[in-house]
C-alpha atoms as a PDB file:
ATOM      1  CA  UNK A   1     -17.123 -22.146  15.093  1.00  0.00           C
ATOM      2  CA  UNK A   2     -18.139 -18.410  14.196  1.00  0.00           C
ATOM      3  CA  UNK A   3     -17.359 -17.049  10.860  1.00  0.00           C
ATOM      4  CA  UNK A   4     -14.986 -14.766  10.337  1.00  0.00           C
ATOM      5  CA  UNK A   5     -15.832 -10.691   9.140  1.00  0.00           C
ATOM      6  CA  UNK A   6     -12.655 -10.783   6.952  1.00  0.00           C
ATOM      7  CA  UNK A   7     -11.964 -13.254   4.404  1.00  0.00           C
ATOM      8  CA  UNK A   8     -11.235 -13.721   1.227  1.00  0.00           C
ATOM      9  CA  UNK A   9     -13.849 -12.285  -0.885  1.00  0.00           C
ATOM     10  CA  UNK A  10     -13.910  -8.912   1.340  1.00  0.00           C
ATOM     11  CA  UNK A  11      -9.665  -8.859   2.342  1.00  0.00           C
ATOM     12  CA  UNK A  12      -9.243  -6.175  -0.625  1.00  0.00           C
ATOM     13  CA  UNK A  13     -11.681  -3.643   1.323  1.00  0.00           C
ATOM     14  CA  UNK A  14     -10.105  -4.356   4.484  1.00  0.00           C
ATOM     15  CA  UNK A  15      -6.818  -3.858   3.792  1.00  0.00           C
ATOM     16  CA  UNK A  16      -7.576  -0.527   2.301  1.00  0.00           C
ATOM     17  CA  UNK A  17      -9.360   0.286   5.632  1.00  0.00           C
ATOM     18  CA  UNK A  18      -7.162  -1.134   7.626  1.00  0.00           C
ATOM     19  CA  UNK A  19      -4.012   0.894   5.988  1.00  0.00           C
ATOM     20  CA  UNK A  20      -5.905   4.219   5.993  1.00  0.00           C
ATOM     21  CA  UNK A  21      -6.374   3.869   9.483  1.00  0.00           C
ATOM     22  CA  UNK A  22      -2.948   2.572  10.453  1.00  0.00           C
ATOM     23  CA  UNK A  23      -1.156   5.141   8.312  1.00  0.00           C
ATOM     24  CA  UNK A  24      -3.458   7.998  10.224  1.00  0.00           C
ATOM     25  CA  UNK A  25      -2.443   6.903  13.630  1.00  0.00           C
ATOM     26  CA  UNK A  26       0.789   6.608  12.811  1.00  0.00           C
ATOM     27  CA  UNK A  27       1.252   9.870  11.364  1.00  0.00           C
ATOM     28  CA  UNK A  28      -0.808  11.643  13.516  1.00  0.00           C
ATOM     29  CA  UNK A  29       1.528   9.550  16.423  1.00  0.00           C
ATOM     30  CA  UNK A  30       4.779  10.961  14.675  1.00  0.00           C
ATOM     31  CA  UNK A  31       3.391  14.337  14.111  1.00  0.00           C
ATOM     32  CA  UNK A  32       2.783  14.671  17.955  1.00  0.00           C
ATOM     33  CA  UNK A  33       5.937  13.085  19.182  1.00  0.00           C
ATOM     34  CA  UNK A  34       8.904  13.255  16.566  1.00  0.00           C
ATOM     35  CA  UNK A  35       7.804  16.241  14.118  1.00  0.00           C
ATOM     36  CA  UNK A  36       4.868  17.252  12.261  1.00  0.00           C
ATOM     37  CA  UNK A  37       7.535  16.801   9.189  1.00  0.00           C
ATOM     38  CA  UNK A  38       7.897  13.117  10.173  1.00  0.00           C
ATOM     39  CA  UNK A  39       3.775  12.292  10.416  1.00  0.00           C
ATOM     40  CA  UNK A  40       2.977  13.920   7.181  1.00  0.00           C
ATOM     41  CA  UNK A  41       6.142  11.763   5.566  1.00  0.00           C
ATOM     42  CA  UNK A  42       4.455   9.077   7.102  1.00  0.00           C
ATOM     43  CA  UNK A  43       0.592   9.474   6.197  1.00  0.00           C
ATOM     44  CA  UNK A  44       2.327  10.783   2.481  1.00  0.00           C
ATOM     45  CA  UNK A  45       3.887   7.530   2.080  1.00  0.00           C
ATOM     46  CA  UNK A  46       1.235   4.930   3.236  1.00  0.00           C
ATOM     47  CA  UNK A  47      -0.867   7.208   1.166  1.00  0.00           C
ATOM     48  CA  UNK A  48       1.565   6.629  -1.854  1.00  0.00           C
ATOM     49  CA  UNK A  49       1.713   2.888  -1.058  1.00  0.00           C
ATOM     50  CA  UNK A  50      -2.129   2.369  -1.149  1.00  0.00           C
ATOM     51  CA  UNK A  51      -2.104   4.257  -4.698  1.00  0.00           C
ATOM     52  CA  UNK A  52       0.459   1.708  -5.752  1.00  0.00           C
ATOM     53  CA  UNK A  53      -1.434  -1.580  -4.331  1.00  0.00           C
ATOM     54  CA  UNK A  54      -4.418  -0.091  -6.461  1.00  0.00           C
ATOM     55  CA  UNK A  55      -2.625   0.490  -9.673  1.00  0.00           C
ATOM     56  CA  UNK A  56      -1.072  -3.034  -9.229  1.00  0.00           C
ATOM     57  CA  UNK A  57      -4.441  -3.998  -8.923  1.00  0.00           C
ATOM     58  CA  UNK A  58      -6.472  -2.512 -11.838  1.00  0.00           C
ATOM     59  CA  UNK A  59      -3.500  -3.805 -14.100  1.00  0.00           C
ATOM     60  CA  UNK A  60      -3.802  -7.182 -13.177  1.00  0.00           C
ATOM     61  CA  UNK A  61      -7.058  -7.208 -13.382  1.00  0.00           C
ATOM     62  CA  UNK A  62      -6.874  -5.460 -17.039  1.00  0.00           C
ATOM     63  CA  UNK A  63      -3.669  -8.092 -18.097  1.00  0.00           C
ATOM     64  CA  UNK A  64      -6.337 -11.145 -16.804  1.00  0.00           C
ATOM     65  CA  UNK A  65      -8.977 -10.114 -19.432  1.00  0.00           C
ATOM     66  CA  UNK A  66      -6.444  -9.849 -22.239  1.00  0.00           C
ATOM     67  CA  UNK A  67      -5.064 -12.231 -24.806  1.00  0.00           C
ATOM     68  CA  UNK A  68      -2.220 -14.104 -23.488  1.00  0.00           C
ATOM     69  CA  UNK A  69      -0.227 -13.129 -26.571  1.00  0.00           C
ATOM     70  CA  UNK A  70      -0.652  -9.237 -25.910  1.00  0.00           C
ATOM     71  CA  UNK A  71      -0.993  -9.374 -21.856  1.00  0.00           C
ATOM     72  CA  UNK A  72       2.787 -10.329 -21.031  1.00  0.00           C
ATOM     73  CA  UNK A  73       3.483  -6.981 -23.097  1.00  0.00           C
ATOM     74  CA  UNK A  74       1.052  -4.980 -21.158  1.00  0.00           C
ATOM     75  CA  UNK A  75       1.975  -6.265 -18.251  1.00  0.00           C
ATOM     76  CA  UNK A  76       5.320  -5.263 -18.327  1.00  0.00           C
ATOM     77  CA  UNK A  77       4.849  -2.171 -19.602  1.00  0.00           C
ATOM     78  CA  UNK A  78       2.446  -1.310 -17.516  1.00  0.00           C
ATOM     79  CA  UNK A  79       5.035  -2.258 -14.621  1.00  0.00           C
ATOM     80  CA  UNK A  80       8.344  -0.049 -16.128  1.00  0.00           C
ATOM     81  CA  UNK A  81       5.911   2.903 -16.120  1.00  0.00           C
ATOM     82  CA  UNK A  82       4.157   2.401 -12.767  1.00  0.00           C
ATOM     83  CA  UNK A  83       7.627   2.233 -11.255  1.00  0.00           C
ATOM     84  CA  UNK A  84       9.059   5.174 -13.071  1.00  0.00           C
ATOM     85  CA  UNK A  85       6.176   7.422 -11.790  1.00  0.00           C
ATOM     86  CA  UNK A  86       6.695   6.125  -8.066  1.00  0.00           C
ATOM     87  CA  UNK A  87      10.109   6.702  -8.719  1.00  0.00           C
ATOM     88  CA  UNK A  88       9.217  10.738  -9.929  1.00  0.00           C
ATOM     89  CA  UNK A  89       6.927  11.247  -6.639  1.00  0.00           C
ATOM     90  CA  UNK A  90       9.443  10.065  -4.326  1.00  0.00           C
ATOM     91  CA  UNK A  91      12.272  12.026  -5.877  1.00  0.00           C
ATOM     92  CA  UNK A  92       9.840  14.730  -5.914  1.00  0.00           C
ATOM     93  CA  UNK A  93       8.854  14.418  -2.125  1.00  0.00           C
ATOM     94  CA  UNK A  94      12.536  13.930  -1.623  1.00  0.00           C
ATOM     95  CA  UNK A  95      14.268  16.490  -3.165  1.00  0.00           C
ATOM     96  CA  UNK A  96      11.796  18.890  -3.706  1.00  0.00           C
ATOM     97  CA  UNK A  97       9.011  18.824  -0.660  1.00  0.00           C
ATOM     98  CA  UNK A  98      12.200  17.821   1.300  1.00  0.00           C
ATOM     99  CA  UNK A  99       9.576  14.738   3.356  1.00  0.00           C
ATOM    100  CA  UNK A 100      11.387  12.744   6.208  1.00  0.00           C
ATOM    101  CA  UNK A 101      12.983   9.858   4.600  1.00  0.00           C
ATOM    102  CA  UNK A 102      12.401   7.341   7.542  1.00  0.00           C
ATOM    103  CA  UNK A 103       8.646   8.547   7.691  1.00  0.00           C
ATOM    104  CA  UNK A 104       8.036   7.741   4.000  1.00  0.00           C
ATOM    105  CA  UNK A 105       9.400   4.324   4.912  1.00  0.00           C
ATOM    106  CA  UNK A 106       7.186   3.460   7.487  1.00  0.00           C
ATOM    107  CA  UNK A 107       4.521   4.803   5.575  1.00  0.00           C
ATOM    108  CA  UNK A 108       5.502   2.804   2.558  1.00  0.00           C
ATOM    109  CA  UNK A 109       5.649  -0.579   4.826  1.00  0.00           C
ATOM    110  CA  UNK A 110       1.982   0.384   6.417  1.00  0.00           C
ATOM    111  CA  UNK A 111       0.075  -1.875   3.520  1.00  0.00           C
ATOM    112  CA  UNK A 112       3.200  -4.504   4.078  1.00  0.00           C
ATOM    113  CA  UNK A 113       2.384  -4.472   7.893  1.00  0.00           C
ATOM    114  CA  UNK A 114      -1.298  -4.554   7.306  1.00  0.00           C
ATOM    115  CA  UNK A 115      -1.028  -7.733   4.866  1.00  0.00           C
ATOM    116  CA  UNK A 116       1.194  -9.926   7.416  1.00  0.00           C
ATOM    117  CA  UNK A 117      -1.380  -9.076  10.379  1.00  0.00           C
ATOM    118  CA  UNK A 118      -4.449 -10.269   8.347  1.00  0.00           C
ATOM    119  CA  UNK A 119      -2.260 -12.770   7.345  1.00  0.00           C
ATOM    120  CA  UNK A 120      -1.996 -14.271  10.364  1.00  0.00           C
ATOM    121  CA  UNK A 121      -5.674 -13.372  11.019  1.00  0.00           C
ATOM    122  CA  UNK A 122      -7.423 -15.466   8.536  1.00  0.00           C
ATOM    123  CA  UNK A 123      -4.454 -18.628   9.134  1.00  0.00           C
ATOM    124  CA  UNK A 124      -5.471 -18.276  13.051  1.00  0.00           C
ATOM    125  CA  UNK A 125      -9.007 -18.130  12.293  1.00  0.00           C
ATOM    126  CA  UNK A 126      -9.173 -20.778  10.079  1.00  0.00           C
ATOM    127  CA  UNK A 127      -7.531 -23.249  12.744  1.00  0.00           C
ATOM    128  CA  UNK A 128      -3.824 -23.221  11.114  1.00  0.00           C
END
């Protein structure tokens, strides 16, 4: 059976890839046929999602190489504040850069869409 290009030492990397390209399709799909409003909403929020799955990320990764004691603290920390900023941008885009609210939805569920489809890729591939 041939080996698979995406697994799970490289699945990080592709789901970056694969987001950046879904969100720019999409966006550039909804610029063309709803409103140019609509596709930047869209390519603003997958952006904003893929800034979030990083920062999720790097403080897991930083929690991991701390002492159990302290990393539970951090960690949830870390979480409240990471939330309150996402919160701040999408007031901001919101209120203030007035975005379509539907388009930073979709673009929001892009990484969510990406991770089901590989998902199902790698079960598939694997044989179930």
């Amino acid at each position: 059976m041939a080996e698979t290009r995406i697994n799970e030492s490289n699945i990080f990397s592709w789901l970056v890839r694969g987001s950046l390209l879904l969100s720019t399709l999409l966006a550039a799909a909804g610029a063309l046929l709803i409103s140019p409003r609509f596709g930047g909403s869209l390519f603003v929020g997958g952006m904003l999602a893929l800034a979030n799955f990083f920062w999720i990320r790097a403080g897991l990764e930083a929690a991991l190489r701390m002492q159990p004691r302290n990393a539970s603290r951090f960690a949830i920390l870390r979480y409240v504040l990471r939330l309150a900023i996402m919160a701040a941008f999408l007031y901001l885009l919101i209120v203030v850069f007035k975005a379509d609210i539907f388009g930073l939805v979709i673009g929001l569920s892009v990484l969510v869409l990406n991770i089901i489809a590989f998902s199902i890729y790698l079960s598939t591939r694997k044989g179930g």
